[in-house]
Protein backbone atom coordinates (compact mmCIF):
# COMPACT_ATOMS: atom_id res chain seq x y z
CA UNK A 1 -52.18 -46.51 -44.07
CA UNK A 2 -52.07 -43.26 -42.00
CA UNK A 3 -52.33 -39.55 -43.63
CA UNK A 4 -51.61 -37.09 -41.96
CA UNK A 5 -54.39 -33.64 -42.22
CA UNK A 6 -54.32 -31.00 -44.81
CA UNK A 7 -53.21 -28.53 -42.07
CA UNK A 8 -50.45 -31.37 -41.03
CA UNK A 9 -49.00 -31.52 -44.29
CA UNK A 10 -48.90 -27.96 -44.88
CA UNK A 11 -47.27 -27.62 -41.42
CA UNK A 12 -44.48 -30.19 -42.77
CA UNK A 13 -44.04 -29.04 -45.96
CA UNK A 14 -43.33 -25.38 -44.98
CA UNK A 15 -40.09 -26.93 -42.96
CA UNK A 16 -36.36 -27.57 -44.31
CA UNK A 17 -35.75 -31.16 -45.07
CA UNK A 18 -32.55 -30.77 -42.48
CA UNK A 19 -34.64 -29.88 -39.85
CA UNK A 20 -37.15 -32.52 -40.36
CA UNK A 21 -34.43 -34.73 -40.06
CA UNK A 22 -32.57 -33.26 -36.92
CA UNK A 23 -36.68 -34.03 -35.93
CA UNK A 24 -36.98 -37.23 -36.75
CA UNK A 25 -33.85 -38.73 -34.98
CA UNK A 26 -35.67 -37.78 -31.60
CA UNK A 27 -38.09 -40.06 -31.60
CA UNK A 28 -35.12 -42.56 -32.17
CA UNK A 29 -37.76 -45.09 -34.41
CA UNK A 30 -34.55 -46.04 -36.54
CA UNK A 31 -30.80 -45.45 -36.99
CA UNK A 32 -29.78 -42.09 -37.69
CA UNK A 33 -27.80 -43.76 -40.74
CA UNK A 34 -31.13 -44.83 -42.11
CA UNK A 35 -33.81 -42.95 -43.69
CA UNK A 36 -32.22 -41.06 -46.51
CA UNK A 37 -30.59 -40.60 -49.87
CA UNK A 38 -27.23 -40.56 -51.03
CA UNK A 39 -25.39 -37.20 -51.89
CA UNK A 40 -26.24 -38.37 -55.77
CA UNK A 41 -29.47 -37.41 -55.92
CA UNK A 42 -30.05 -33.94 -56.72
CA UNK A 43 -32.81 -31.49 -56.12
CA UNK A 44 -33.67 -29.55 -59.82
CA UNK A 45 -35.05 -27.00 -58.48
CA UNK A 46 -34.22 -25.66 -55.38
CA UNK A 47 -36.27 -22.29 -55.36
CA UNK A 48 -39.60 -24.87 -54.91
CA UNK A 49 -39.08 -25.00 -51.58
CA UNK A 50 -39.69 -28.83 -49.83
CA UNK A 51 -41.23 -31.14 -51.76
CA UNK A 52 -43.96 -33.33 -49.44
CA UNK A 53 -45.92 -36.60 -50.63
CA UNK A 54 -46.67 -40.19 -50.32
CA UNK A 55 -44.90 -42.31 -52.32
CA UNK A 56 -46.40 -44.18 -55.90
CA UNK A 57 -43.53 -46.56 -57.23
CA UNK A 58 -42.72 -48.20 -59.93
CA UNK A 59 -39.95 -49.72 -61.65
CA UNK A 60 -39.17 -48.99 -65.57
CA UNK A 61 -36.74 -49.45 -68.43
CA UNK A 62 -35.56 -47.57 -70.94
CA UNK A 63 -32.21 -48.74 -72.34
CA UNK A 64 -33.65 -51.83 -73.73
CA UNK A 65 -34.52 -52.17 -77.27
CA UNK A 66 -37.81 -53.91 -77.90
CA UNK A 67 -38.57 -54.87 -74.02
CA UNK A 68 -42.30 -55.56 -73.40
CA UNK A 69 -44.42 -53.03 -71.45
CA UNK A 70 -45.62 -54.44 -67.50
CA UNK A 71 -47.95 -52.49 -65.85
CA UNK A 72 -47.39 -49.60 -68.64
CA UNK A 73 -48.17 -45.69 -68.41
CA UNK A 74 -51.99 -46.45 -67.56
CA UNK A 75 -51.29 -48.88 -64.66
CA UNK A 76 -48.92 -46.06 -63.44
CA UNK A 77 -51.50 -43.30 -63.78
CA UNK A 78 -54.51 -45.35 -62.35
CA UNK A 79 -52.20 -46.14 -59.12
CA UNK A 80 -51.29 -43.01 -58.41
CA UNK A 81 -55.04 -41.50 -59.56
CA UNK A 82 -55.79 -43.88 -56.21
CA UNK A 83 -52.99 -42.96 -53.66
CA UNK A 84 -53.24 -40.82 -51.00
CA UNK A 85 -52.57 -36.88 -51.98
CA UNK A 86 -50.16 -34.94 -52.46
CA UNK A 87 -48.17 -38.11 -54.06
CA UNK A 88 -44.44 -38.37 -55.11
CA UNK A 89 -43.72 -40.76 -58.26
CA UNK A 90 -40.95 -43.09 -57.29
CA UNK A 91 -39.04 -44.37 -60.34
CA UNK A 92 -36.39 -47.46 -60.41
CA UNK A 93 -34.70 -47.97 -63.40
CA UNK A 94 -33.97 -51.68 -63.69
CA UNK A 95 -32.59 -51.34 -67.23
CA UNK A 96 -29.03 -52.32 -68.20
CA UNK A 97 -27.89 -48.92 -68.22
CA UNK A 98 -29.14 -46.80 -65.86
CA UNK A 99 -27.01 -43.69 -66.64
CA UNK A 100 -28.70 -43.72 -70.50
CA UNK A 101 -32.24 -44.29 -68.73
CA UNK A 102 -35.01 -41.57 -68.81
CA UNK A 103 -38.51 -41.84 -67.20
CA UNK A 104 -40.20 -38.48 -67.53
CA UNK A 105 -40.46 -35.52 -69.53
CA UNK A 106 -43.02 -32.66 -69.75
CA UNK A 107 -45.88 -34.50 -70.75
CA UNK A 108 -45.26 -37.22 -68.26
CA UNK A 109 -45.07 -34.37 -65.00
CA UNK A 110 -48.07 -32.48 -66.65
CA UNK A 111 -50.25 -36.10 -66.68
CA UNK A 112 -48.87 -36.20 -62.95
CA UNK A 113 -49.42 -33.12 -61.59
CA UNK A 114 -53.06 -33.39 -62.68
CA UNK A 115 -53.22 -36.33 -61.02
CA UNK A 116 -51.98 -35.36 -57.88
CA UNK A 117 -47.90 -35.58 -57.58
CA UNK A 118 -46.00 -33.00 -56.63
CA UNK A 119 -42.52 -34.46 -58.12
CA UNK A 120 -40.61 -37.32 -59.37
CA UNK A 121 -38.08 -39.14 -57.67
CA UNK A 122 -35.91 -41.53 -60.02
CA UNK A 123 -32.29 -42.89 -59.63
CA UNK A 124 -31.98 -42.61 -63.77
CA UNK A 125 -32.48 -39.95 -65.89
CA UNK A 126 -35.10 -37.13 -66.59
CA UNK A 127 -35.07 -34.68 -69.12
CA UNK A 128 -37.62 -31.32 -70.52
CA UNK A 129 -36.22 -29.47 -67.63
CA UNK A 130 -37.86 -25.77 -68.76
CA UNK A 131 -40.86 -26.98 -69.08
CA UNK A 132 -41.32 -28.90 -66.02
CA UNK A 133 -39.89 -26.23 -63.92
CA UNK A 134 -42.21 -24.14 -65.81
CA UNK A 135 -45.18 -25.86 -64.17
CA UNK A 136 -44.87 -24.34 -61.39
CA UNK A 137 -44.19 -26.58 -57.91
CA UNK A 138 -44.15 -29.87 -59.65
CA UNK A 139 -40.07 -31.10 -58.11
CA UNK A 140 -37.56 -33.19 -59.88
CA UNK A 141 -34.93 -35.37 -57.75
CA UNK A 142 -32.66 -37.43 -59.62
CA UNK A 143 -28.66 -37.95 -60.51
CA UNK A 144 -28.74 -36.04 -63.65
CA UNK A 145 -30.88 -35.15 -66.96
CA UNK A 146 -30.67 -37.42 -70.32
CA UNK A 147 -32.13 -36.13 -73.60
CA UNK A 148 -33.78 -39.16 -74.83
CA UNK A 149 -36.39 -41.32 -73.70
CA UNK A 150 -35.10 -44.19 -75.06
CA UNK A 151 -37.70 -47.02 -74.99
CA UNK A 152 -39.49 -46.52 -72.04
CA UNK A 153 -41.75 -49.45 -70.67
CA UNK A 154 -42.86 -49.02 -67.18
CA UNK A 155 -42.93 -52.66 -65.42
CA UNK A 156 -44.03 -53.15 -61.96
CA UNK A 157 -46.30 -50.83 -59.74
CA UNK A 158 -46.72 -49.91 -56.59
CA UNK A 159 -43.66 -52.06 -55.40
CA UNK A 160 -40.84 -51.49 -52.66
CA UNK A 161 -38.05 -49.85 -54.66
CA UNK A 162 -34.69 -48.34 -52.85
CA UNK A 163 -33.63 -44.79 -54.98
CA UNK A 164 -30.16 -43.73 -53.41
CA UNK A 165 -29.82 -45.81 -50.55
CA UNK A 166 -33.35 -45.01 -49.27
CA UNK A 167 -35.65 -47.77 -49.55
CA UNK A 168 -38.80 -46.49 -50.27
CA UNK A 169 -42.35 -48.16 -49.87
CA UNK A 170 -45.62 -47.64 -51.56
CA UNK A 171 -47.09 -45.05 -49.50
CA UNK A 172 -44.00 -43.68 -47.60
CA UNK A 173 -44.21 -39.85 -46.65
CA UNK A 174 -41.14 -38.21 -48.31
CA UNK A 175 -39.84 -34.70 -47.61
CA UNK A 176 -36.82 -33.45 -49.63
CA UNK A 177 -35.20 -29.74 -50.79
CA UNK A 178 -32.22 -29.00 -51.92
CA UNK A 179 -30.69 -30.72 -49.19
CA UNK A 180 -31.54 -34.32 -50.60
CA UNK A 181 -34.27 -36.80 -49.73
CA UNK A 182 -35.65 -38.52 -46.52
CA UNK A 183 -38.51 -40.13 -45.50
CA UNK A 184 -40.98 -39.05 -42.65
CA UNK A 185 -41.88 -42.57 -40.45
CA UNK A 186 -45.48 -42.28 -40.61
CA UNK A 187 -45.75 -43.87 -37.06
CA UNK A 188 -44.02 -40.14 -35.90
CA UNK A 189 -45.46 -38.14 -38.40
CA UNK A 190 -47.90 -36.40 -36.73
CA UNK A 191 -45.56 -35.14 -34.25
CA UNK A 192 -42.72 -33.96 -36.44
CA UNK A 193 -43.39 -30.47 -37.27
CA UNK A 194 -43.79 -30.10 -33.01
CA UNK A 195 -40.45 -31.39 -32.61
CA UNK A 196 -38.96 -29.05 -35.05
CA UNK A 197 -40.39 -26.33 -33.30
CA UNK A 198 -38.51 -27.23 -30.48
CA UNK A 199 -35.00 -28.09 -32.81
CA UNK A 200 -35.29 -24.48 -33.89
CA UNK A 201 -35.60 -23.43 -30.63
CA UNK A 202 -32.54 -24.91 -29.41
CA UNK A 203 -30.59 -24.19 -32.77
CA UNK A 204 -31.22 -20.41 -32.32
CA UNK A 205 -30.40 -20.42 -29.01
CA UNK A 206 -26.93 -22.13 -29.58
CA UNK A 207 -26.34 -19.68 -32.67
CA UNK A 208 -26.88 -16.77 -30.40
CA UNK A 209 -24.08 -18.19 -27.92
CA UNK A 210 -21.76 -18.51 -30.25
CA UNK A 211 -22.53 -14.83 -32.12
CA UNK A 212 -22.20 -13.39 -28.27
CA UNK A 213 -19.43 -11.56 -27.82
CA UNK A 214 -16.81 -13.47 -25.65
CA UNK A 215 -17.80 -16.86 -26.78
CA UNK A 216 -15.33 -19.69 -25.59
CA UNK A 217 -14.78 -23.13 -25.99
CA UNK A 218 -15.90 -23.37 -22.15
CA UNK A 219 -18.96 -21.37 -22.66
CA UNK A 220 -19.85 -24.43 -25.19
CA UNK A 221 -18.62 -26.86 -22.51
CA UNK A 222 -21.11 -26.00 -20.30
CA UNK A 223 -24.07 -24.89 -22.79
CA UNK A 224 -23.51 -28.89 -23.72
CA UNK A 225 -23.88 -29.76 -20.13
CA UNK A 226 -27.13 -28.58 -19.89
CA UNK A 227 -28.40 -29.30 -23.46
């Protein structure tokens, strides 16, 4: 699998998710109705900035009583000890009730962040809120927080999950803010943070159009013409 540099990834993760984006869809490697979550899953904490990292997945249950452990916490933790860095944990709740479900807390996202993740990404639950925001840069994306952990078992690892609509890989580069979730192609992503140089550019130069004085809808007409 491709990584990008250190000075790549810092590049990347200094950029808005929404620009990445606007990036990506020139390089037209997929639909521009592909590559992204839903409006459901929420950013935690949106002062972080972008959250950047290779995907580690797994799927897990908590809303079922007495359900044997699969891969468990230490197959988790020894897969994404091995990924690539920085790494995002990808959580699928396959449990019967999904809204109930809860896959990490503080002690889980300490664990992680020593291990190399940046965030968690999980269609169910999480919950110790404070003190995961309180470790400073490690990201939380999911639907909403649940106060109990149930009986968590994680199950498979390092399997192709989809969180939100966006099916997500082992492995696959994910950039998200407060804007939601997407994933960078890694065929392209060495040549994304260039192209959003050059969306800026044109962004800035169509917001200064519109802020001139005597703007028109013909003025726009023929700034499209040429754009």
């Amino acid at each position: 699998m491709p990584t990008l540099t250190p000075e790549q990834l810092a590049a990347l993760a200094a950029i808005d998710s929404p620009t990445v984006a606007n990036a990506i869809e020139r390089f037209m490697v997929r639909r521009r109705v592909d590559g992204y979550a839903d409006r459901d899953l929420r950013c935690a904490f949106p002062h972080y900035g972008s959250m950047l990292g290779y995907a580690v997945t797994c799927t897990a249950d908590s809303t079922t009583e007495g359900r044997p452990d699969g891969a468990g916490l230490i197959g988790l933790w020894a897969a994404l000890e091995a990924a690539p860095k920085p790494a995002v944990l990808v959580i699928k709740d396959v449990g019967p009730d999904p809204r109930k479900g809860c896959h990490m807390g503080e002690i889980m996202a300490t664990t992680a962040r020593v291990l190399g993740a940046v965030g968690c990404v999980s269609d169910a639950g999480l919950r110790d809120v404070k003190e995961v925001e309180a470790l400073g840069g490690f990201q939380y994306f999911c639907p909403g927080f649940v106060v109990s952990h149930g009986q968590p078992v994680i199950l498979d690892v390092n399997v192709p999950v989809e969180i939100h609509g966006l099916p997500i890989a082992p492995g696959t580069l994910l950039h998200g803010d407060v804007n939601g979730l997407l994933e960078i192609p890694l065929s392209i992503a060495a040549d994304v943070a260039a192209a959003c140089d050059a969306v800026r550019a044109e962004e800035r130069a169509l917001l200064d159009l519109i802020r001139t004085p005597g703007f028109s809808v013909e003025k726009l007409r023929q700034w499209k013409l040429t754009h």
